[in-house]
N, C-alpha and C. Protein backbone atom coordinates (compact mmCIF):
# COMPACT_ATOMS: atom_id res chain seq x y z
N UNK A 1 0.84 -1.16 0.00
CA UNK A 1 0.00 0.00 0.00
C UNK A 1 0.90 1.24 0.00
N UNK A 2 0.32 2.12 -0.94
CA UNK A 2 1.15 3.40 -1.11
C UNK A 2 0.46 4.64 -0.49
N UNK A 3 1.05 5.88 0.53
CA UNK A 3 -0.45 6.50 1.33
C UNK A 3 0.45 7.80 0.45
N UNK A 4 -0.55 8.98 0.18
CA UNK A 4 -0.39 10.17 -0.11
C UNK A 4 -1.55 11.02 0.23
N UNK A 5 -0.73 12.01 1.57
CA UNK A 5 -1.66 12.65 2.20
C UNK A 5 -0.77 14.01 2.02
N UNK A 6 -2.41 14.79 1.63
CA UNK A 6 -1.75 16.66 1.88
C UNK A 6 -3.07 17.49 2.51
N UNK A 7 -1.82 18.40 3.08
CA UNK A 7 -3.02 19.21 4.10
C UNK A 7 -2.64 20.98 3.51
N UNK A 8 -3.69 21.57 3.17
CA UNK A 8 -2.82 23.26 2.60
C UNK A 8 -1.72 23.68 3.91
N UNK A 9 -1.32 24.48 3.05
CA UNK A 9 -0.33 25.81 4.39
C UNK A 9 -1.20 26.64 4.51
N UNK A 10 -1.48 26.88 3.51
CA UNK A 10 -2.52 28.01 4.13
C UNK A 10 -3.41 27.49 5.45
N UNK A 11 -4.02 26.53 5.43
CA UNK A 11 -5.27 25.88 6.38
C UNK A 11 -3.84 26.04 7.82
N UNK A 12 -2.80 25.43 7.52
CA UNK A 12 -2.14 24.77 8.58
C UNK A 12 -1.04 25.44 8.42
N UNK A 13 -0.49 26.85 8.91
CA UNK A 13 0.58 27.17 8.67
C UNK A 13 1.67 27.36 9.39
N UNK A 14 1.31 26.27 10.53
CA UNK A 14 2.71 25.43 11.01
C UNK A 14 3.19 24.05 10.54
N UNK A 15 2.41 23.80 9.92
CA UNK A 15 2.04 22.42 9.66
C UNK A 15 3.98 21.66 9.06
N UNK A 16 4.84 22.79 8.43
CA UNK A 16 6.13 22.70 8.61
C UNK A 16 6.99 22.29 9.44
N UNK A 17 6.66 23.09 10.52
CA UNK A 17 7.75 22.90 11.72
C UNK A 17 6.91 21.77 13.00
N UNK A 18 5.55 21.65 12.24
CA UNK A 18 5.15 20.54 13.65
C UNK A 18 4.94 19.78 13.05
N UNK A 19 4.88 19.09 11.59
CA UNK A 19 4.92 17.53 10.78
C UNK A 19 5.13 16.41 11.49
N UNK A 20 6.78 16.61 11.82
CA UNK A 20 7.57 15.69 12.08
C UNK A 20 6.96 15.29 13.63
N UNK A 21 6.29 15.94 14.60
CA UNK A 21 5.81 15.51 16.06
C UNK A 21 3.86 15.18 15.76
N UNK A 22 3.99 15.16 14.35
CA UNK A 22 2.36 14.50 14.84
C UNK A 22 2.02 13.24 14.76
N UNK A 23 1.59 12.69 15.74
CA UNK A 23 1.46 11.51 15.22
C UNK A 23 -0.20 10.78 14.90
N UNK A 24 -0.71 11.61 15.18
CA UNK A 24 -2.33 11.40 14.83
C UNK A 24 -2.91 13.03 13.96
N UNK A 25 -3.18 12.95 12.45
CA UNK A 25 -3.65 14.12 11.92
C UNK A 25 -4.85 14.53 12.46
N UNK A 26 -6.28 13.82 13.11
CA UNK A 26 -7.27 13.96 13.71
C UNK A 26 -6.92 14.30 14.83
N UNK A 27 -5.77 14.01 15.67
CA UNK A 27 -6.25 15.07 16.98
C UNK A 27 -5.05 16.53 16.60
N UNK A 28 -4.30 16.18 15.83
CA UNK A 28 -4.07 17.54 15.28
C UNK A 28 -5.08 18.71 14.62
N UNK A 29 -6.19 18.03 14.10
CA UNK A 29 -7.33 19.07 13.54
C UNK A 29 -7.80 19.31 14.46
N UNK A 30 -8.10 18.28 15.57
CA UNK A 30 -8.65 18.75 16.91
C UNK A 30 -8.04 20.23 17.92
N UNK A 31 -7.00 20.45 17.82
CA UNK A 31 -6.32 21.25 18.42
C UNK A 31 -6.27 22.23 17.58
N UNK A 32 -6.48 22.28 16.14
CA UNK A 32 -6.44 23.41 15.49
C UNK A 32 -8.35 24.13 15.73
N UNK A 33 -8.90 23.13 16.13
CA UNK A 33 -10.34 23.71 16.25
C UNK A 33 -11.28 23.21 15.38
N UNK A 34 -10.60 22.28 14.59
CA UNK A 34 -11.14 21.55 13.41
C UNK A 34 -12.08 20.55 14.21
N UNK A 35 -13.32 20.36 14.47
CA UNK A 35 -13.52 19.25 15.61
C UNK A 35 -14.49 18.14 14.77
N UNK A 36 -15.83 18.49 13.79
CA UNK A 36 -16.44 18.38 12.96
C UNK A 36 -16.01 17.68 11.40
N UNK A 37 -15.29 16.74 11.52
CA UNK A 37 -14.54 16.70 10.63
C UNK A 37 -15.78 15.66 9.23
N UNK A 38 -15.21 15.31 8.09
CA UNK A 38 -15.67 14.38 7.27
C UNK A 38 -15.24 13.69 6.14
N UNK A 39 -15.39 12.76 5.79
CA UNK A 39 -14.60 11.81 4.72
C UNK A 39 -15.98 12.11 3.27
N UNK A 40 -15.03 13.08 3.04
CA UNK A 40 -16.43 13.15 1.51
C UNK A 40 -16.48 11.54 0.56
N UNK A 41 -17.00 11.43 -0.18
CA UNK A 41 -17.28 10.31 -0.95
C UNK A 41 -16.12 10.06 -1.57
N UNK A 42 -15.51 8.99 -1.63
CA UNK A 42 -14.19 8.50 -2.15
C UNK A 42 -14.98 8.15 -3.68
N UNK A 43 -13.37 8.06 -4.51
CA UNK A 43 -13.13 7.75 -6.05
C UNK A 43 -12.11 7.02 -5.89
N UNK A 44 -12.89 5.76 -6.37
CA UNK A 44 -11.86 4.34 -7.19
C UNK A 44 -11.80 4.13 -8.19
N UNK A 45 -10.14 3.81 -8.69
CA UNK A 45 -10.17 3.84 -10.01
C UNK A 45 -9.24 2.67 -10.08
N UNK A 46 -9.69 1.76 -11.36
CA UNK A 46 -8.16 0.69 -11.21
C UNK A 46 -7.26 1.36 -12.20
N UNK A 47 -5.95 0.97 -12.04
CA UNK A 47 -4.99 0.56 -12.99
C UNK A 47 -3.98 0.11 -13.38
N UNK A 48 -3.29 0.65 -13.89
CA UNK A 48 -1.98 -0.44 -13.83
C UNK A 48 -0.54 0.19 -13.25
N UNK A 49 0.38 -0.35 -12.91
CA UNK A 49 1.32 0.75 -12.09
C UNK A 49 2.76 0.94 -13.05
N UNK A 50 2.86 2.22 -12.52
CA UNK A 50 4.30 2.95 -12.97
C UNK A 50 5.69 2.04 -12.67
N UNK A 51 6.52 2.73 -13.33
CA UNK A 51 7.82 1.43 -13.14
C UNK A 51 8.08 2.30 -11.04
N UNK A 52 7.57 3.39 -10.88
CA UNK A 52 7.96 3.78 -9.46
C UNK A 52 7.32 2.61 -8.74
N UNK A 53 5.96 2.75 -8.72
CA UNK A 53 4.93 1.84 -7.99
C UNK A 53 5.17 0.80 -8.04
N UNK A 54 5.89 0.26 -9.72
CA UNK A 54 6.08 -1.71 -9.60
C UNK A 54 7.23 -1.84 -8.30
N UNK A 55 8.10 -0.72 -7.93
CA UNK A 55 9.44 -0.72 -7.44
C UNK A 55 8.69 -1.05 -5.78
N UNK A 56 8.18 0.18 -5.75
CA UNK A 56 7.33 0.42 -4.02
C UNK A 56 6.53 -1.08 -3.76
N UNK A 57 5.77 -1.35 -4.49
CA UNK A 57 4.71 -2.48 -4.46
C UNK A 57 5.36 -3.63 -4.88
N UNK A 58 6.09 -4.36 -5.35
CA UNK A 58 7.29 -5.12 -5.70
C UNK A 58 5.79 -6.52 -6.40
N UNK A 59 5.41 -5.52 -7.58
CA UNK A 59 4.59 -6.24 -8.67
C UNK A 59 5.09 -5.83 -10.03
N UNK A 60 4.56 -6.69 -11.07
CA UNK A 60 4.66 -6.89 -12.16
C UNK A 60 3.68 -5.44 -13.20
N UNK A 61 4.01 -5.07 -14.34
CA UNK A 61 3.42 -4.75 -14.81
C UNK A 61 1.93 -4.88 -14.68
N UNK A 62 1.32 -6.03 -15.14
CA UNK A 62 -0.15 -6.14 -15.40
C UNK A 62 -0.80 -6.33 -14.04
N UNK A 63 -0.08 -6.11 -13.34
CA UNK A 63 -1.14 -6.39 -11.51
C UNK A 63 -1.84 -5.64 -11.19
N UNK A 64 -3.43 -5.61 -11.24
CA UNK A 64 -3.88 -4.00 -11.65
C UNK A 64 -3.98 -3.53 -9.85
N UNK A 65 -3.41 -2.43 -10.13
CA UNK A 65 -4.05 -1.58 -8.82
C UNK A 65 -5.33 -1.00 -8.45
N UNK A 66 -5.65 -0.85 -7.22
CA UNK A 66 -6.79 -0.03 -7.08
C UNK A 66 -6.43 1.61 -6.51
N UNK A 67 -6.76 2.76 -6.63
CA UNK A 67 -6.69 4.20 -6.36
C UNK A 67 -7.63 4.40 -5.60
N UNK A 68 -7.69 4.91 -4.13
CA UNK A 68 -8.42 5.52 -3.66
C UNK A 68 -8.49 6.95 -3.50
N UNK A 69 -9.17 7.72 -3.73
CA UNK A 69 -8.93 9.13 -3.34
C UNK A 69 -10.24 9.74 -2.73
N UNK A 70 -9.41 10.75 -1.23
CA UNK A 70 -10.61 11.26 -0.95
C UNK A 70 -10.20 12.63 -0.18
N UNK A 71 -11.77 13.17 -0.01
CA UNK A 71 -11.06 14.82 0.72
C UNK A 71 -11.78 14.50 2.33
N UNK A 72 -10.72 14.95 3.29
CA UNK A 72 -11.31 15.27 4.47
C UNK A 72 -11.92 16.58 4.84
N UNK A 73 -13.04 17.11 5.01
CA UNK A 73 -13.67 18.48 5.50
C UNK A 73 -14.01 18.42 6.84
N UNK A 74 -13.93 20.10 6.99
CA UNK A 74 -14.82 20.23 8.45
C UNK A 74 -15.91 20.66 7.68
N UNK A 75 -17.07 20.03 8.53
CA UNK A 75 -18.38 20.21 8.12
C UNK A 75 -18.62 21.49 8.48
N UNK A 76 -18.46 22.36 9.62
CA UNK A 76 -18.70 23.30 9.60
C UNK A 76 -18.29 24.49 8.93
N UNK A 77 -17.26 24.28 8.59
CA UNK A 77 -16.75 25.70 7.62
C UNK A 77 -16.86 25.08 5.98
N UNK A 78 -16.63 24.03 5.43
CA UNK A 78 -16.18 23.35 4.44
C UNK A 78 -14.95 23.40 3.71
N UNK A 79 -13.91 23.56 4.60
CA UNK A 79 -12.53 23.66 4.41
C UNK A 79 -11.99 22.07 4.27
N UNK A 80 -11.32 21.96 2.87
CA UNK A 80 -10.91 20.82 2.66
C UNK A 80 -9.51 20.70 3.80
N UNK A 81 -9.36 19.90 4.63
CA UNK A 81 -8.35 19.49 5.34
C UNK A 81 -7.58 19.01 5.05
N UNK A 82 -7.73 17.80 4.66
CA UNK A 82 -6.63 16.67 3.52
C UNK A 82 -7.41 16.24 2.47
N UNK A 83 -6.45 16.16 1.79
CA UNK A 83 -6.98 15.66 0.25
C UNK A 83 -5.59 13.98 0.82
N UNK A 84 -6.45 12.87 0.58
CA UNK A 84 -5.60 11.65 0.46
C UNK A 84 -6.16 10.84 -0.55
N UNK A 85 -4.52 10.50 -1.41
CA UNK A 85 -4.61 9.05 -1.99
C UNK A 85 -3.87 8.07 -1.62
N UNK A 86 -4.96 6.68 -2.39
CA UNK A 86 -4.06 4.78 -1.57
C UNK A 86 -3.83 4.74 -2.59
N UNK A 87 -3.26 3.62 -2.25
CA UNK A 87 -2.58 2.74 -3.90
C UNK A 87 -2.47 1.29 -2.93
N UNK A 88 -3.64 0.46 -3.32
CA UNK A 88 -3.16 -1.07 -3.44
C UNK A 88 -3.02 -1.95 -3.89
N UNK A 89 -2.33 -2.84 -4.13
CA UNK A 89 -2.33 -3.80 -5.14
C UNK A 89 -3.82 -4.58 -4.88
N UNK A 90 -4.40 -5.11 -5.96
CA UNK A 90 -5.31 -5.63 -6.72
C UNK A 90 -5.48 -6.76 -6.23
N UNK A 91 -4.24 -7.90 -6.62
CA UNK A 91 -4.02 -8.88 -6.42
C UNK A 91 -4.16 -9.30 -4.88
N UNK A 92 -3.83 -8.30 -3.58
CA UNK A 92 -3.31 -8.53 -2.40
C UNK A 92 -4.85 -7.78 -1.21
N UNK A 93 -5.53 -6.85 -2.21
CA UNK A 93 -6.60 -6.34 -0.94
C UNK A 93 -7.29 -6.50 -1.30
N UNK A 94 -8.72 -6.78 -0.52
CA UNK A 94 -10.01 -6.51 -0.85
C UNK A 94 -10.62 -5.27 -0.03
N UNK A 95 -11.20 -4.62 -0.98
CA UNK A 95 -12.07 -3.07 -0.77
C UNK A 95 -13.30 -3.41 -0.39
N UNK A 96 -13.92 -3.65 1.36
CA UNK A 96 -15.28 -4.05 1.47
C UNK A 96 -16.23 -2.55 1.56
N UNK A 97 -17.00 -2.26 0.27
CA UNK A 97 -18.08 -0.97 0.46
C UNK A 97 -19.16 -1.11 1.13
């Protein structure tokens, strides 16, 4: 599994110098006042992976992947928080909806 998570500077503009000491992003939104939070509707997509991803995921060309992508909001303001994408191999997870 491959994780890619981003949060703005603008929203978080320490988010630099305190990265490296967070170890939970939810009680970090918590402390920013973010309390209301939400997982908008995710987008799956399959496909097939890059020679990076065959490297990370240690698969073959045709092993199709699955893409998850999704945005975290606070419901109350509607400020996107994180925008995250997965990457898992095909062959190795099952996605229960």
């Amino acid at each position: 599994m491959i994780i890619f998570s981003y949060v703005s500077q603008k929203v978080f503009n320490d988010i630099s110098a305190e990265g490296r000491k967070i170890t939970s992003m939810f009680d970090y939104y918590k402390k920013k006042w973010f309390i209301n939070y939400i997982t908008e509707k995710s987008i799956l997509e399959v496909l097939y992976p890059t020679s990076k991803e065959r490297k990370l995921l240690d698969c073959g060309e045709l092993v199709p992947l699955l893409k998850l992508k999704r945005n975290c909001k606070d419901e109350d303001t509607d400020i996107i928080l994180e925008y995250t994408e997965i990457i898992y191999r095909g062959d190795k997870f099952i996605y229960k909806i």
